[in-house]
PDB file of N, CA and C in Angstrom:
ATOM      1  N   UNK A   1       9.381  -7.663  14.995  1.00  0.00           N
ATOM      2  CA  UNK A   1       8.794  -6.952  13.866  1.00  0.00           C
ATOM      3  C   UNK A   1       7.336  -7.375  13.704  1.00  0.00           C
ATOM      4  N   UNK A   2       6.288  -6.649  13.250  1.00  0.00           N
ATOM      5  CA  UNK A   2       5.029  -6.526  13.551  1.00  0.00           C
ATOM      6  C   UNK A   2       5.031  -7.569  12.258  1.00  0.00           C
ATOM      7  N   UNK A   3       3.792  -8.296  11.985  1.00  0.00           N
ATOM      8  CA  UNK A   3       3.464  -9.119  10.900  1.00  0.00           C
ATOM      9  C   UNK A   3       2.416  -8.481  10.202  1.00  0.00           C
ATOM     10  N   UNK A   4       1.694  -7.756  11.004  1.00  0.00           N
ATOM     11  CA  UNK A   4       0.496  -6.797   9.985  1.00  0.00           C
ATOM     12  C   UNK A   4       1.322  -5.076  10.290  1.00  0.00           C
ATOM     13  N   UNK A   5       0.799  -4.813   9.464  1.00  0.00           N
ATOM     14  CA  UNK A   5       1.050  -2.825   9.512  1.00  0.00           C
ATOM     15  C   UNK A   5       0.152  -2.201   8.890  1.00  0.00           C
ATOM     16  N   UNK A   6      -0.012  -1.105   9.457  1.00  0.00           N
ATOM     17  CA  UNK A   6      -0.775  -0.221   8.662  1.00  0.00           C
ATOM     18  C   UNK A   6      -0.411   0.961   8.450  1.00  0.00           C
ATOM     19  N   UNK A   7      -0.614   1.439   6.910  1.00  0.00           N
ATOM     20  CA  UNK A   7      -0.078   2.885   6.603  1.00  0.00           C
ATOM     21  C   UNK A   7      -1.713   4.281   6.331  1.00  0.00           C
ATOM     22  N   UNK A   8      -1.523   4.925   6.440  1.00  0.00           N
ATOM     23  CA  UNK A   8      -2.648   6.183   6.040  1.00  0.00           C
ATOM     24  C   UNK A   8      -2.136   6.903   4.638  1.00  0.00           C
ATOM     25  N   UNK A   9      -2.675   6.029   4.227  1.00  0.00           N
ATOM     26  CA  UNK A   9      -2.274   7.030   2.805  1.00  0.00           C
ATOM     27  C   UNK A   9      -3.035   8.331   2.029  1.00  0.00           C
ATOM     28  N   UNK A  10      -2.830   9.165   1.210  1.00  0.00           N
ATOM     29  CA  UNK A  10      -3.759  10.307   1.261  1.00  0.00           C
ATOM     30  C   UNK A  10      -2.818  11.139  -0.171  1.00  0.00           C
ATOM     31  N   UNK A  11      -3.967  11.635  -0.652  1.00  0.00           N
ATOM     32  CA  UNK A  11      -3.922  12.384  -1.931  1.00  0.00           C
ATOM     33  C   UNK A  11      -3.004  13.709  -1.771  1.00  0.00           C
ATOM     34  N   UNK A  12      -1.971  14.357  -2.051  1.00  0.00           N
ATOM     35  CA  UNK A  12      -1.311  14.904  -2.149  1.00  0.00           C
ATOM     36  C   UNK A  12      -0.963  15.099  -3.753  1.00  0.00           C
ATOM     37  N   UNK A  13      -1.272  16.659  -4.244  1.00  0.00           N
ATOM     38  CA  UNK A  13      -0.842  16.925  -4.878  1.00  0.00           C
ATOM     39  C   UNK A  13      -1.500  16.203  -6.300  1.00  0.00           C
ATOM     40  N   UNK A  14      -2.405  15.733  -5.719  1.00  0.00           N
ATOM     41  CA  UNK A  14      -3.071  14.618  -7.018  1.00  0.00           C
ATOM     42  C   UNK A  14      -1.979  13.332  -7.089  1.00  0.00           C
ATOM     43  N   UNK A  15      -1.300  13.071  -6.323  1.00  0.00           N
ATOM     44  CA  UNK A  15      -0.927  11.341  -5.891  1.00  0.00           C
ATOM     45  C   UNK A  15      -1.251  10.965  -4.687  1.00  0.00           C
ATOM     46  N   UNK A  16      -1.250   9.553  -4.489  1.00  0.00           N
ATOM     47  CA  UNK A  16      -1.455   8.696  -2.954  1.00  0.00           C
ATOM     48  C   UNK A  16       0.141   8.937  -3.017  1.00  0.00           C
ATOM     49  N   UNK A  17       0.009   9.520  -1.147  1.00  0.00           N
ATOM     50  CA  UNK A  17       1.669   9.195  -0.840  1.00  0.00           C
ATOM     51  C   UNK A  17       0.699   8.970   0.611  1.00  0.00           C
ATOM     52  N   UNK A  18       2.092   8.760   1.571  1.00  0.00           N
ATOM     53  CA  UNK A  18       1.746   8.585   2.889  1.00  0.00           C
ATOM     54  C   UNK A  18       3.057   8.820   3.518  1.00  0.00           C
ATOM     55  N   UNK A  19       3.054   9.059   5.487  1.00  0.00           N
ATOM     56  CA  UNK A  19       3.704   9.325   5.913  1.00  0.00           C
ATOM     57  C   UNK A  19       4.001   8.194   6.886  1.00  0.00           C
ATOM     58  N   UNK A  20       4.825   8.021   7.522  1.00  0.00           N
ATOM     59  CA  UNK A  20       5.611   6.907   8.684  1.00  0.00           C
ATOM     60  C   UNK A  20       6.758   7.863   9.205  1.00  0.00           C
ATOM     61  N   UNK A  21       6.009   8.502  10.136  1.00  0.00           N
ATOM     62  CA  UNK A  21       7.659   9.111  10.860  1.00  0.00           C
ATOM     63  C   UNK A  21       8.444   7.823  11.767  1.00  0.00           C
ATOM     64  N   UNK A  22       8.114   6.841  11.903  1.00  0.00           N
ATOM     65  CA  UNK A  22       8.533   5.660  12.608  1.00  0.00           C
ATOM     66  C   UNK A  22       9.696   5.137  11.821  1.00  0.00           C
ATOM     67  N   UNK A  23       9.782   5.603  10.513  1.00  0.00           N
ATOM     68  CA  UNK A  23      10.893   4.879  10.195  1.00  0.00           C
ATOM     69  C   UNK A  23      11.712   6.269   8.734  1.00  0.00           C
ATOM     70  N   UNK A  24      11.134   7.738   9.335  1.00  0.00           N
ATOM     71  CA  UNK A  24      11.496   8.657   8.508  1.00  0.00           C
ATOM     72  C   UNK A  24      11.322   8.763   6.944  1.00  0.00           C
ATOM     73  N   UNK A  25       9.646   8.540   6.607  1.00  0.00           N
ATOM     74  CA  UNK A  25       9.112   8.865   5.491  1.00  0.00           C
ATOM     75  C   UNK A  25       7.823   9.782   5.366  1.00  0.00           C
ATOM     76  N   UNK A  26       7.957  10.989   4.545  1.00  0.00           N
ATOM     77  CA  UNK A  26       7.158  12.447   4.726  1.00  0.00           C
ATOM     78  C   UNK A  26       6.726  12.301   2.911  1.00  0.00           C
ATOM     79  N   UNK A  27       4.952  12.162   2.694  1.00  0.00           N
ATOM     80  CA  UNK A  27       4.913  12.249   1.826  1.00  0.00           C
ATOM     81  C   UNK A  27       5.364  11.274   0.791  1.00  0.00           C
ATOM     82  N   UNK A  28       5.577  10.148   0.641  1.00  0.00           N
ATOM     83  CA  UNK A  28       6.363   9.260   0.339  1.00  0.00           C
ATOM     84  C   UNK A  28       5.259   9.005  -0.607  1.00  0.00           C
ATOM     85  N   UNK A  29       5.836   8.820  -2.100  1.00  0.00           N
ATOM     86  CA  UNK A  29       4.620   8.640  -3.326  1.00  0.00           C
ATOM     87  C   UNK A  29       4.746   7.154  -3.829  1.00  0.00           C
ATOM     88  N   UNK A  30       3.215   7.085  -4.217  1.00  0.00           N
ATOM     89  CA  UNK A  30       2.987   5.203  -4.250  1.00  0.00           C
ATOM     90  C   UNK A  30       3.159   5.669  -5.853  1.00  0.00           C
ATOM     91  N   UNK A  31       3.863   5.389  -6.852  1.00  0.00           N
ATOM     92  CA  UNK A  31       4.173   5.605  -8.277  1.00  0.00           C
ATOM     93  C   UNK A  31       3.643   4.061  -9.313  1.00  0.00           C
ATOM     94  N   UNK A  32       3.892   4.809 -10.558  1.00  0.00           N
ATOM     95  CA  UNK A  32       4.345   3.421 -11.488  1.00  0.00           C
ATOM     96  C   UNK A  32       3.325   2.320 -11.362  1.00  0.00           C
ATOM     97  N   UNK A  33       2.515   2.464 -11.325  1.00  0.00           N
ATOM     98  CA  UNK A  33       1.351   1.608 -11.434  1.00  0.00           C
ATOM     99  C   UNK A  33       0.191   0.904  -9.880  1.00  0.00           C
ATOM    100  N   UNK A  34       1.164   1.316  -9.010  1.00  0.00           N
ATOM    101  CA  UNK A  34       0.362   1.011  -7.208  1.00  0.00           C
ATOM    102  C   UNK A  34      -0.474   1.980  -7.152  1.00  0.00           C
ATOM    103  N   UNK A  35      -0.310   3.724  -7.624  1.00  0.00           N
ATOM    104  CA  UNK A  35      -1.365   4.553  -7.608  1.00  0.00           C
ATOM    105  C   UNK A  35      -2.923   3.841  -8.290  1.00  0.00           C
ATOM    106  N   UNK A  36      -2.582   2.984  -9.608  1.00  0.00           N
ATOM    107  CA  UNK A  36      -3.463   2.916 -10.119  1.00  0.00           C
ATOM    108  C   UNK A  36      -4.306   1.729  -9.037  1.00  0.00           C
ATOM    109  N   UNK A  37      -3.825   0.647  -8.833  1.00  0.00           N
ATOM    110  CA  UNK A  37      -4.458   0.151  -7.875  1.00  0.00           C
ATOM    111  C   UNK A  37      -4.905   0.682  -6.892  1.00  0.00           C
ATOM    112  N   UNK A  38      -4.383   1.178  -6.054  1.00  0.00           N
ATOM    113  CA  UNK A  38      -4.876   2.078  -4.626  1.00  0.00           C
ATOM    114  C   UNK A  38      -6.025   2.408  -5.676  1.00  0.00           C
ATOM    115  N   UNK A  39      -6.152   3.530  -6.472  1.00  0.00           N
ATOM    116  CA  UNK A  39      -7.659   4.106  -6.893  1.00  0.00           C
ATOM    117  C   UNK A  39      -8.727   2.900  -7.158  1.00  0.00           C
ATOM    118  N   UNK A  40      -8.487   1.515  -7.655  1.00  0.00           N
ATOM    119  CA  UNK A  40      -9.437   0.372  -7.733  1.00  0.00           C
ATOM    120  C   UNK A  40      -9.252  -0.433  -5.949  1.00  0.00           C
ATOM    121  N   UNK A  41      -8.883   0.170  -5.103  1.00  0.00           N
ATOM    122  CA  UNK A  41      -9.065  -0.798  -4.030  1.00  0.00           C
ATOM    123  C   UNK A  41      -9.955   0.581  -2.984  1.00  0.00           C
ATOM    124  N   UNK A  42      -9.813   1.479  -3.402  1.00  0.00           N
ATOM    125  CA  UNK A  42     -10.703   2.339  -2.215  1.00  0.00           C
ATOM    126  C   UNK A  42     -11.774   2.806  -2.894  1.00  0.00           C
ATOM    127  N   UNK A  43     -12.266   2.213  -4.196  1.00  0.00           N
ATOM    128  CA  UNK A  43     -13.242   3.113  -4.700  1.00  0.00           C
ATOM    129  C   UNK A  43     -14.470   2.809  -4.254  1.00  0.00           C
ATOM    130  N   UNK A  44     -14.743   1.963  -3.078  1.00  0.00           N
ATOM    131  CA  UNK A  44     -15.976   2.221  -2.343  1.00  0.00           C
ATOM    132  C   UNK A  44     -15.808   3.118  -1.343  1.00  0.00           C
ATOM    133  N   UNK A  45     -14.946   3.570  -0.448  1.00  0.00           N
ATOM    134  CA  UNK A  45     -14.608   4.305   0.513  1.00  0.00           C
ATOM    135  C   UNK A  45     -14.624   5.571   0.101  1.00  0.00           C
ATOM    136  N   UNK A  46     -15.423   6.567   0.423  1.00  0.00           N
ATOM    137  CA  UNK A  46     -15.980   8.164   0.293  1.00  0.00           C
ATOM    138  C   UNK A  46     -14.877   8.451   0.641  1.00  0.00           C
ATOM    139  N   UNK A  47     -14.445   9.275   0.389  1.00  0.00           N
ATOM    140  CA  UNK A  47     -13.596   9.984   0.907  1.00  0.00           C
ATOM    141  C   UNK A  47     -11.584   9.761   0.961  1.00  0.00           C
ATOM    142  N   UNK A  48     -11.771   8.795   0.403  1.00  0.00           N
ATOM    143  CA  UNK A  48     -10.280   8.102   0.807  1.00  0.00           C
ATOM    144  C   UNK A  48      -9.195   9.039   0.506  1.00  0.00           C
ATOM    145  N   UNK A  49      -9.423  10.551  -0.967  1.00  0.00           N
ATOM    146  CA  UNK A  49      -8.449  11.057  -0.749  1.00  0.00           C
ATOM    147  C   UNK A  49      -8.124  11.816   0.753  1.00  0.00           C
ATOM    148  N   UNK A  50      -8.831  11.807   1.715  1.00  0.00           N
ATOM    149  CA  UNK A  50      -8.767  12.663   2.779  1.00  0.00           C
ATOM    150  C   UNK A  50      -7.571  11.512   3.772  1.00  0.00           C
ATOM    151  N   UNK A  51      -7.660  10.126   2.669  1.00  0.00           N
ATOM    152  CA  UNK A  51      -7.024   9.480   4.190  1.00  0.00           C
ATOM    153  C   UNK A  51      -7.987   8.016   4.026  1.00  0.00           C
ATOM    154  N   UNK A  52      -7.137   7.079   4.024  1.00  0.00           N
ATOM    155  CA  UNK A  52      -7.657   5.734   4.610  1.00  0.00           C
ATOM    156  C   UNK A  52      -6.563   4.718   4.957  1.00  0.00           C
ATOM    157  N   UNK A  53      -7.286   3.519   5.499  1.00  0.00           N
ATOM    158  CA  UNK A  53      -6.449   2.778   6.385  1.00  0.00           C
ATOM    159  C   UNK A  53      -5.497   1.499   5.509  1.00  0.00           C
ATOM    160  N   UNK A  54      -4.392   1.355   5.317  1.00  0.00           N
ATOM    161  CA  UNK A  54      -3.932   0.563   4.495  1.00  0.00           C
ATOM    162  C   UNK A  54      -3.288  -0.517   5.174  1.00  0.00           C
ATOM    163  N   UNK A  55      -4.008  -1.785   5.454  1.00  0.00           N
ATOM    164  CA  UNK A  55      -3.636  -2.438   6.097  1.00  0.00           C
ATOM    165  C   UNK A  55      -2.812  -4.050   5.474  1.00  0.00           C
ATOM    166  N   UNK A  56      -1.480  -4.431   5.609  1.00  0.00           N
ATOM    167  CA  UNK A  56      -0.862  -4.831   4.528  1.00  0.00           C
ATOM    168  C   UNK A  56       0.593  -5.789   5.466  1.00  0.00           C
ATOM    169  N   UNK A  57       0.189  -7.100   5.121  1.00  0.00           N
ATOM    170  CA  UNK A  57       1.379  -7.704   5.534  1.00  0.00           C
ATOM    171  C   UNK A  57       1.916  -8.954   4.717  1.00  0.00           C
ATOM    172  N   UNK A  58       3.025 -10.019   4.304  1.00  0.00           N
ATOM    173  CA  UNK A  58       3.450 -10.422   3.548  1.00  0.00           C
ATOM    174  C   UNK A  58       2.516 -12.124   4.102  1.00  0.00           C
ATOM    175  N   UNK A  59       1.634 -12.102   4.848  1.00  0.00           N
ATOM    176  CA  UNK A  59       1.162 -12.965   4.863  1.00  0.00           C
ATOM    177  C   UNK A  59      -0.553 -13.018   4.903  1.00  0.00           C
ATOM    178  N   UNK A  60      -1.116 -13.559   4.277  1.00  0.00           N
ATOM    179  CA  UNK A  60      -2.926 -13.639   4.015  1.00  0.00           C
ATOM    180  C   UNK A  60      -3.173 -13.361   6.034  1.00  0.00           C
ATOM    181  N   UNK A  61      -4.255 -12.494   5.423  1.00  0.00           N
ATOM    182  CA  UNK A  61      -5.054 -12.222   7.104  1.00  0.00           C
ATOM    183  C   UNK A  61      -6.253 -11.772   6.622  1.00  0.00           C
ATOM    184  N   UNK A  62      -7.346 -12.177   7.766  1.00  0.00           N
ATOM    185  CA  UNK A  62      -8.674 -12.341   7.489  1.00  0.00           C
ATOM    186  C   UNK A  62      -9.099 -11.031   7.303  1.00  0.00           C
ATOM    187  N   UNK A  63     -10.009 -10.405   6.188  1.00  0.00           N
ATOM    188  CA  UNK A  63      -9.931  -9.185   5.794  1.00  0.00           C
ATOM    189  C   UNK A  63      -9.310  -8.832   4.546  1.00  0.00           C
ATOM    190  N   UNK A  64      -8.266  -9.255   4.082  1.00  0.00           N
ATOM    191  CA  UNK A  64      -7.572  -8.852   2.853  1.00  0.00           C
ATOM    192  C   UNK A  64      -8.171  -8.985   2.241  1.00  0.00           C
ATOM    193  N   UNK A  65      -8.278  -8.278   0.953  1.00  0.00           N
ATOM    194  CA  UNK A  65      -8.796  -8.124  -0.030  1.00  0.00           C
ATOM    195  C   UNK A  65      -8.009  -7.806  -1.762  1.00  0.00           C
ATOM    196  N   UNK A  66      -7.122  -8.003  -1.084  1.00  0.00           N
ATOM    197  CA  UNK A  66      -5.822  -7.639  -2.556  1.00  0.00           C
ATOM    198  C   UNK A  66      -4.646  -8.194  -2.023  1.00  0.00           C
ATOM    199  N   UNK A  67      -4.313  -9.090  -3.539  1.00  0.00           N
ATOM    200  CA  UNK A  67      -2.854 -10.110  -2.989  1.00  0.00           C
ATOM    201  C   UNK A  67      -2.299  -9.821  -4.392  1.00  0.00           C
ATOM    202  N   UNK A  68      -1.186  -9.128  -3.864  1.00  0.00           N
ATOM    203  CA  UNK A  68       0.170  -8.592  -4.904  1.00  0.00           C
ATOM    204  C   UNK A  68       0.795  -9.912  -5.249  1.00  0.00           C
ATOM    205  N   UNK A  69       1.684 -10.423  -6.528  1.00  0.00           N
ATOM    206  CA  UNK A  69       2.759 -11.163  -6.387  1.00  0.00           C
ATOM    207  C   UNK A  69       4.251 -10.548  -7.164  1.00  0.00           C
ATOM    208  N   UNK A  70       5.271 -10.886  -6.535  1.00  0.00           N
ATOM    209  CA  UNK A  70       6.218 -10.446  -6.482  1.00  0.00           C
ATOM    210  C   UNK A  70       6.558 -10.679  -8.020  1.00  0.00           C
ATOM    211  N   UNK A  71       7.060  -9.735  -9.211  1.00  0.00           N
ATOM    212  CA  UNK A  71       7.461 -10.295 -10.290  1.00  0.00           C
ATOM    213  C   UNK A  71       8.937  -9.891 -10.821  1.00  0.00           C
ATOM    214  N   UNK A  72       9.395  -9.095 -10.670  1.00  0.00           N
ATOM    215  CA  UNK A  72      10.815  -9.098 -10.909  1.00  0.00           C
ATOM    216  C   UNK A  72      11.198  -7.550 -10.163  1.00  0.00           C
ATOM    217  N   UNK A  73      12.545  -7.594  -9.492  1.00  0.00           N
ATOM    218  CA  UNK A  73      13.452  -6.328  -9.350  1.00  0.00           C
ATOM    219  C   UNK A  73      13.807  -5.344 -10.641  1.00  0.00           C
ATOM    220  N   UNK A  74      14.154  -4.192 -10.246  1.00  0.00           N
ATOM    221  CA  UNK A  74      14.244  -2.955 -11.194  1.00  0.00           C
ATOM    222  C   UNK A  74      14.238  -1.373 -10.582  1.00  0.00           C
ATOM    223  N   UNK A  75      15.339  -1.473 -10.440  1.00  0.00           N
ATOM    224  CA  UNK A  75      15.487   0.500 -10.107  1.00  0.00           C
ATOM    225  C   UNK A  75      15.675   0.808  -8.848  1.00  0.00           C
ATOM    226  N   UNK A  76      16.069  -0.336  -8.065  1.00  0.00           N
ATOM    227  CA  UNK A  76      15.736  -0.602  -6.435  1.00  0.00           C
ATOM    228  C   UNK A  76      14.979  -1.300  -5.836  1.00  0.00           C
ATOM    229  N   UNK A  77      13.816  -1.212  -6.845  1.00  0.00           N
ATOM    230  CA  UNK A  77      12.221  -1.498  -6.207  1.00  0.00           C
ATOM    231  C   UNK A  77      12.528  -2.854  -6.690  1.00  0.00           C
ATOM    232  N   UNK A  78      10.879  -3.216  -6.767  1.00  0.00           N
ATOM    233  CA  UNK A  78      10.381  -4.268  -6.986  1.00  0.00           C
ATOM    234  C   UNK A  78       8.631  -3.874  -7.736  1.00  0.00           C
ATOM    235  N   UNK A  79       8.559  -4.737  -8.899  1.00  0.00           N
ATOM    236  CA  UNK A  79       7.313  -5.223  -9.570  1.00  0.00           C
ATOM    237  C   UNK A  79       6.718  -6.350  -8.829  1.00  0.00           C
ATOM    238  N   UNK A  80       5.007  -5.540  -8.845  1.00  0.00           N
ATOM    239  CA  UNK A  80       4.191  -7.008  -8.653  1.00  0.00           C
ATOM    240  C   UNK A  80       3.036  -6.975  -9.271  1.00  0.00           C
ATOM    241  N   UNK A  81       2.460  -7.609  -9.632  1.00  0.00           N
ATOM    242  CA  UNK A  81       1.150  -8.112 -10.492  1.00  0.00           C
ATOM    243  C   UNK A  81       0.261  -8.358  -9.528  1.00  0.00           C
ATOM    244  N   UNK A  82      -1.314  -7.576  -9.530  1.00  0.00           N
ATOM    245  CA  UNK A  82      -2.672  -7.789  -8.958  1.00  0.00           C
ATOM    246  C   UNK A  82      -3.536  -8.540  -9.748  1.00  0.00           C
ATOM    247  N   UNK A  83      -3.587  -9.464  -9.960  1.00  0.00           N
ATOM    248  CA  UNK A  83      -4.363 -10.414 -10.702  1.00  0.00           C
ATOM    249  C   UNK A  83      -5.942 -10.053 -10.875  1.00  0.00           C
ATOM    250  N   UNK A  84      -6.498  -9.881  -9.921  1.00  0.00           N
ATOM    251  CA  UNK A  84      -7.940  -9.257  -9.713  1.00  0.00           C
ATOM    252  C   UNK A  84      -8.111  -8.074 -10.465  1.00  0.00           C
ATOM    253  N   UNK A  85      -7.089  -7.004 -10.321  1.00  0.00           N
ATOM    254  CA  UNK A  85      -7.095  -6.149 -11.302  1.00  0.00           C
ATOM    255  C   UNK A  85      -6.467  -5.547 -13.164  1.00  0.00           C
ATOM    256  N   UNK A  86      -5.722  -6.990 -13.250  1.00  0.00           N
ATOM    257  CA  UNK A  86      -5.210  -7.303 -13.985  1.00  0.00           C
ATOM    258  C   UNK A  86      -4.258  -5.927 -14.491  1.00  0.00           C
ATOM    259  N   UNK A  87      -3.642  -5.460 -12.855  1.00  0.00           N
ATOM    260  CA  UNK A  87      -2.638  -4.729 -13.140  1.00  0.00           C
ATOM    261  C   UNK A  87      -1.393  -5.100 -12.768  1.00  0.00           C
ATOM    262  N   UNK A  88      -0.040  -4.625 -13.428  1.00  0.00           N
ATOM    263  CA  UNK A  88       1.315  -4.467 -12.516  1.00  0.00           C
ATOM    264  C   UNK A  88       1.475  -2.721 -11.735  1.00  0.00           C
ATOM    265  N   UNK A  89       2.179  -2.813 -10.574  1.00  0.00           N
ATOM    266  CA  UNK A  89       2.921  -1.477  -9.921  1.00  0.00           C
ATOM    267  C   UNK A  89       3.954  -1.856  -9.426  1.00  0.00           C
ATOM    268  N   UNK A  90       4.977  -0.849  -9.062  1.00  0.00           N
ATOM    269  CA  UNK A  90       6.422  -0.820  -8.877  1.00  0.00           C
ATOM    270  C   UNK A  90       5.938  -0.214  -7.398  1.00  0.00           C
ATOM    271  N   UNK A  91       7.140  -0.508  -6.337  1.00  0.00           N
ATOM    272  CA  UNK A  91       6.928  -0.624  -4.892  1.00  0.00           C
ATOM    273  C   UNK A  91       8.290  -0.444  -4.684  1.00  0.00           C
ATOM    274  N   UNK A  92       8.400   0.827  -4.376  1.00  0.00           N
ATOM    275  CA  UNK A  92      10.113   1.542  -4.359  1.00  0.00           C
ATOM    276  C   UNK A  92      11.047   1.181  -2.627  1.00  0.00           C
ATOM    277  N   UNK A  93      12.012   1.369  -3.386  1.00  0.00           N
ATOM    278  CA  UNK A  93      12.938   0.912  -1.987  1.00  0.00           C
ATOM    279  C   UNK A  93      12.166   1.043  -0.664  1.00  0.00           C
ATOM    280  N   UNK A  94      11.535   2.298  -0.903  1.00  0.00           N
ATOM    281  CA  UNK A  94      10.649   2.239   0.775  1.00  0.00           C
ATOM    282  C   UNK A  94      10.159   0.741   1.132  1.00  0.00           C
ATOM    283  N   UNK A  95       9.771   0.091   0.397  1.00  0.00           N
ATOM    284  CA  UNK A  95       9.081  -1.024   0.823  1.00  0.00           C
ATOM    285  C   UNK A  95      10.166  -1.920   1.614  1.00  0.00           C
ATOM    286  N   UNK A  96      11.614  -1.680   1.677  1.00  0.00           N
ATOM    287  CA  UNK A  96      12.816  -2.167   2.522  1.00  0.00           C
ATOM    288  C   UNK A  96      13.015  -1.777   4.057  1.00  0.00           C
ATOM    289  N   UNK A  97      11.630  -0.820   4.352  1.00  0.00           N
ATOM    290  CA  UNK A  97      11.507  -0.329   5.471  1.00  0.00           C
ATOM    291  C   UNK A  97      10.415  -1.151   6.509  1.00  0.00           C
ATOM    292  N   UNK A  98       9.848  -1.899   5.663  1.00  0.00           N
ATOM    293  CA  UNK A  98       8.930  -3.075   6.256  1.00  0.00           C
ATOM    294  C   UNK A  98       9.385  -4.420   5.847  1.00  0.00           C
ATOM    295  N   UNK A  99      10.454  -4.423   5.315  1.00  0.00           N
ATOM    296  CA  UNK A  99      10.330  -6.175   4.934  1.00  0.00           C
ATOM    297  C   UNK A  99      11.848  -5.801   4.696  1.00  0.00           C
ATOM    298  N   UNK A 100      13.053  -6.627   5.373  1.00  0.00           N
ATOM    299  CA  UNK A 100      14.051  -7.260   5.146  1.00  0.00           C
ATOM    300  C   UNK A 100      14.158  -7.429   3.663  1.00  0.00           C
ATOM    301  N   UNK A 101      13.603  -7.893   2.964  1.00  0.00           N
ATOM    302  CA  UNK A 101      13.242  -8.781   1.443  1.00  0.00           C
ATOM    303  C   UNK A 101      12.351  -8.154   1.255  1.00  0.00           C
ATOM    304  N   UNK A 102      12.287  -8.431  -0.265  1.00  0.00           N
ATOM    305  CA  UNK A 102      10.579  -8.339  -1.301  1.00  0.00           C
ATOM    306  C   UNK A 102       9.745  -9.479  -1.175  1.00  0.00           C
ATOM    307  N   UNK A 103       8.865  -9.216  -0.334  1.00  0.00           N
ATOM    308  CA  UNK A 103       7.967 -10.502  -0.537  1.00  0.00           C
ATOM    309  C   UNK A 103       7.199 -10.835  -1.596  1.00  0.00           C
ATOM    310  N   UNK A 104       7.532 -12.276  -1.127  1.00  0.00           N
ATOM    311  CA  UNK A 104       6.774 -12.869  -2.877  1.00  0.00           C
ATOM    312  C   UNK A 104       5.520 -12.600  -2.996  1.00  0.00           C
ATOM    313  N   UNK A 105       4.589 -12.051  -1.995  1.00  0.00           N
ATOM    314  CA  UNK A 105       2.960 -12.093  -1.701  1.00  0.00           C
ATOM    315  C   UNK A 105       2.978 -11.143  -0.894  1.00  0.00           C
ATOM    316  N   UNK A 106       2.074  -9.805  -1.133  1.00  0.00           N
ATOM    317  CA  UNK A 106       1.486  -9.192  -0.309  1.00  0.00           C
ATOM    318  C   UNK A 106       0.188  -9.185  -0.265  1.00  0.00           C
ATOM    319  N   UNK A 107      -0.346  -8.623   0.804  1.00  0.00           N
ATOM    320  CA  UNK A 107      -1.922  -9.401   0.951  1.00  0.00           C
ATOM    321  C   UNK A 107      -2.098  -7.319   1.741  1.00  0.00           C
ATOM    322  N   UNK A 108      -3.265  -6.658   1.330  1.00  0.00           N
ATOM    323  CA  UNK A 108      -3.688  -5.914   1.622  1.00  0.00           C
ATOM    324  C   UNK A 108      -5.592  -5.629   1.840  1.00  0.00           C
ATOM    325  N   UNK A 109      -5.977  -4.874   2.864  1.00  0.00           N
ATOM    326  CA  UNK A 109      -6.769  -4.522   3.340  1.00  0.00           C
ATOM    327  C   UNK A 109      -7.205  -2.768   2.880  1.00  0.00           C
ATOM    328  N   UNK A 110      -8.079  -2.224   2.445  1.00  0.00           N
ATOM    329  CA  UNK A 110      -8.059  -0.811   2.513  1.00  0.00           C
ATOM    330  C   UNK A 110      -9.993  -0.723   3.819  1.00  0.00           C
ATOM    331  N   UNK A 111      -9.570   0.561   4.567  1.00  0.00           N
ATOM    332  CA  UNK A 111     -10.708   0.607   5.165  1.00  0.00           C
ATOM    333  C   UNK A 111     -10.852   1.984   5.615  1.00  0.00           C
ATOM    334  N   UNK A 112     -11.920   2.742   5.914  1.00  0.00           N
ATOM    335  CA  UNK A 112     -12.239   4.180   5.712  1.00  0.00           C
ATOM    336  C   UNK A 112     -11.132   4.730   7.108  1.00  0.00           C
ATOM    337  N   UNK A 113     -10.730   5.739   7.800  1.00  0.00           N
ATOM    338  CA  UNK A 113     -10.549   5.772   8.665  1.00  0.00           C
ATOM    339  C   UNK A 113     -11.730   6.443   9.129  1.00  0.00           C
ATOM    340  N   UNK A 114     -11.378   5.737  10.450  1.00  0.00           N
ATOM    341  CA  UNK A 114     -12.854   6.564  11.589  1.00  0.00           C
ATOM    342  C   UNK A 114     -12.364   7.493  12.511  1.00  0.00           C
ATOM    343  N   UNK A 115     -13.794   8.472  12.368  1.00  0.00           N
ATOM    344  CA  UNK A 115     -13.407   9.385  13.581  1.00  0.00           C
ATOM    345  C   UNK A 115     -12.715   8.836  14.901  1.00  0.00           C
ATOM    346  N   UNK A 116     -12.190  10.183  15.883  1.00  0.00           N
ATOM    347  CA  UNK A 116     -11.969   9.473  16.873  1.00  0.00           C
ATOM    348  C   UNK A 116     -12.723  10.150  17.944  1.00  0.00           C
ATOM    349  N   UNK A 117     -13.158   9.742  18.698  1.00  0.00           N
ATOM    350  CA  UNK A 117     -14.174   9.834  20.208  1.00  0.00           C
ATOM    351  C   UNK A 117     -13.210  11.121  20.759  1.00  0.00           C
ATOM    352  N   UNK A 118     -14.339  12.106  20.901  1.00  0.00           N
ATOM    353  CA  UNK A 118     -13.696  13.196  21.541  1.00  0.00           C
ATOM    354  C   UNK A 118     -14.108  14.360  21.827  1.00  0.00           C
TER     355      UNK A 118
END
């Protein structure tokens, strides 16, 4: 199992959702308070509703820039608190598709995506 991942997340409908056909998720909506973060972690990146790079694993890597902590279960999901932004968001069962467990710490990266050579 990979230790970093990255998802493309993208404005739909006026929410961040994202897709992973790797593990059968179409549209999949970041709810309940992670939308609000995502909008304070890409708001230098032009463009991000078109799409940016969400790079995110349960352990600190050079680059991160946002560290979730795990605060209590509820509804399936899991709550965590961004301290920097002095927000909480809820992180729905999908998040059982990358992690065995709820990690106590997530550590995330956001970065524009780039064209590709062609």
């Amino acid at each position: 199992m990979n230790a970093i991942r990255i998802l493309c997340p993208y404005r739909f409908a006026g929410q961040w959702v994202f897709d992973d056909p790797a593990v059968n998720l179409a549209r999949e909506p970041f709810v309940a308070g992670i939308d609000k973060i995502l909008d304070r972690l890409v708001a230098d990146i032009p463009s991000a509703g078109n799409g940016f790079r969400l790079i995110f694993s349960s352990g600190s890597f050079p680059g991160s820039s946002l560290r979730l902590d795990w605060l209590r279960k509820e509804g399936g999901g899991n709550w965590y608190r961004c301290d920097e932004y002095q927000l909480e968001g809820w992180l729905c069962p999908a998040l059982y598709k990358y992690f065995e467990q709820a990690p106590q710490t997530l550590f995330a990266q956001a970065l524009p995506i780039e064209p590709q050579a062609g």
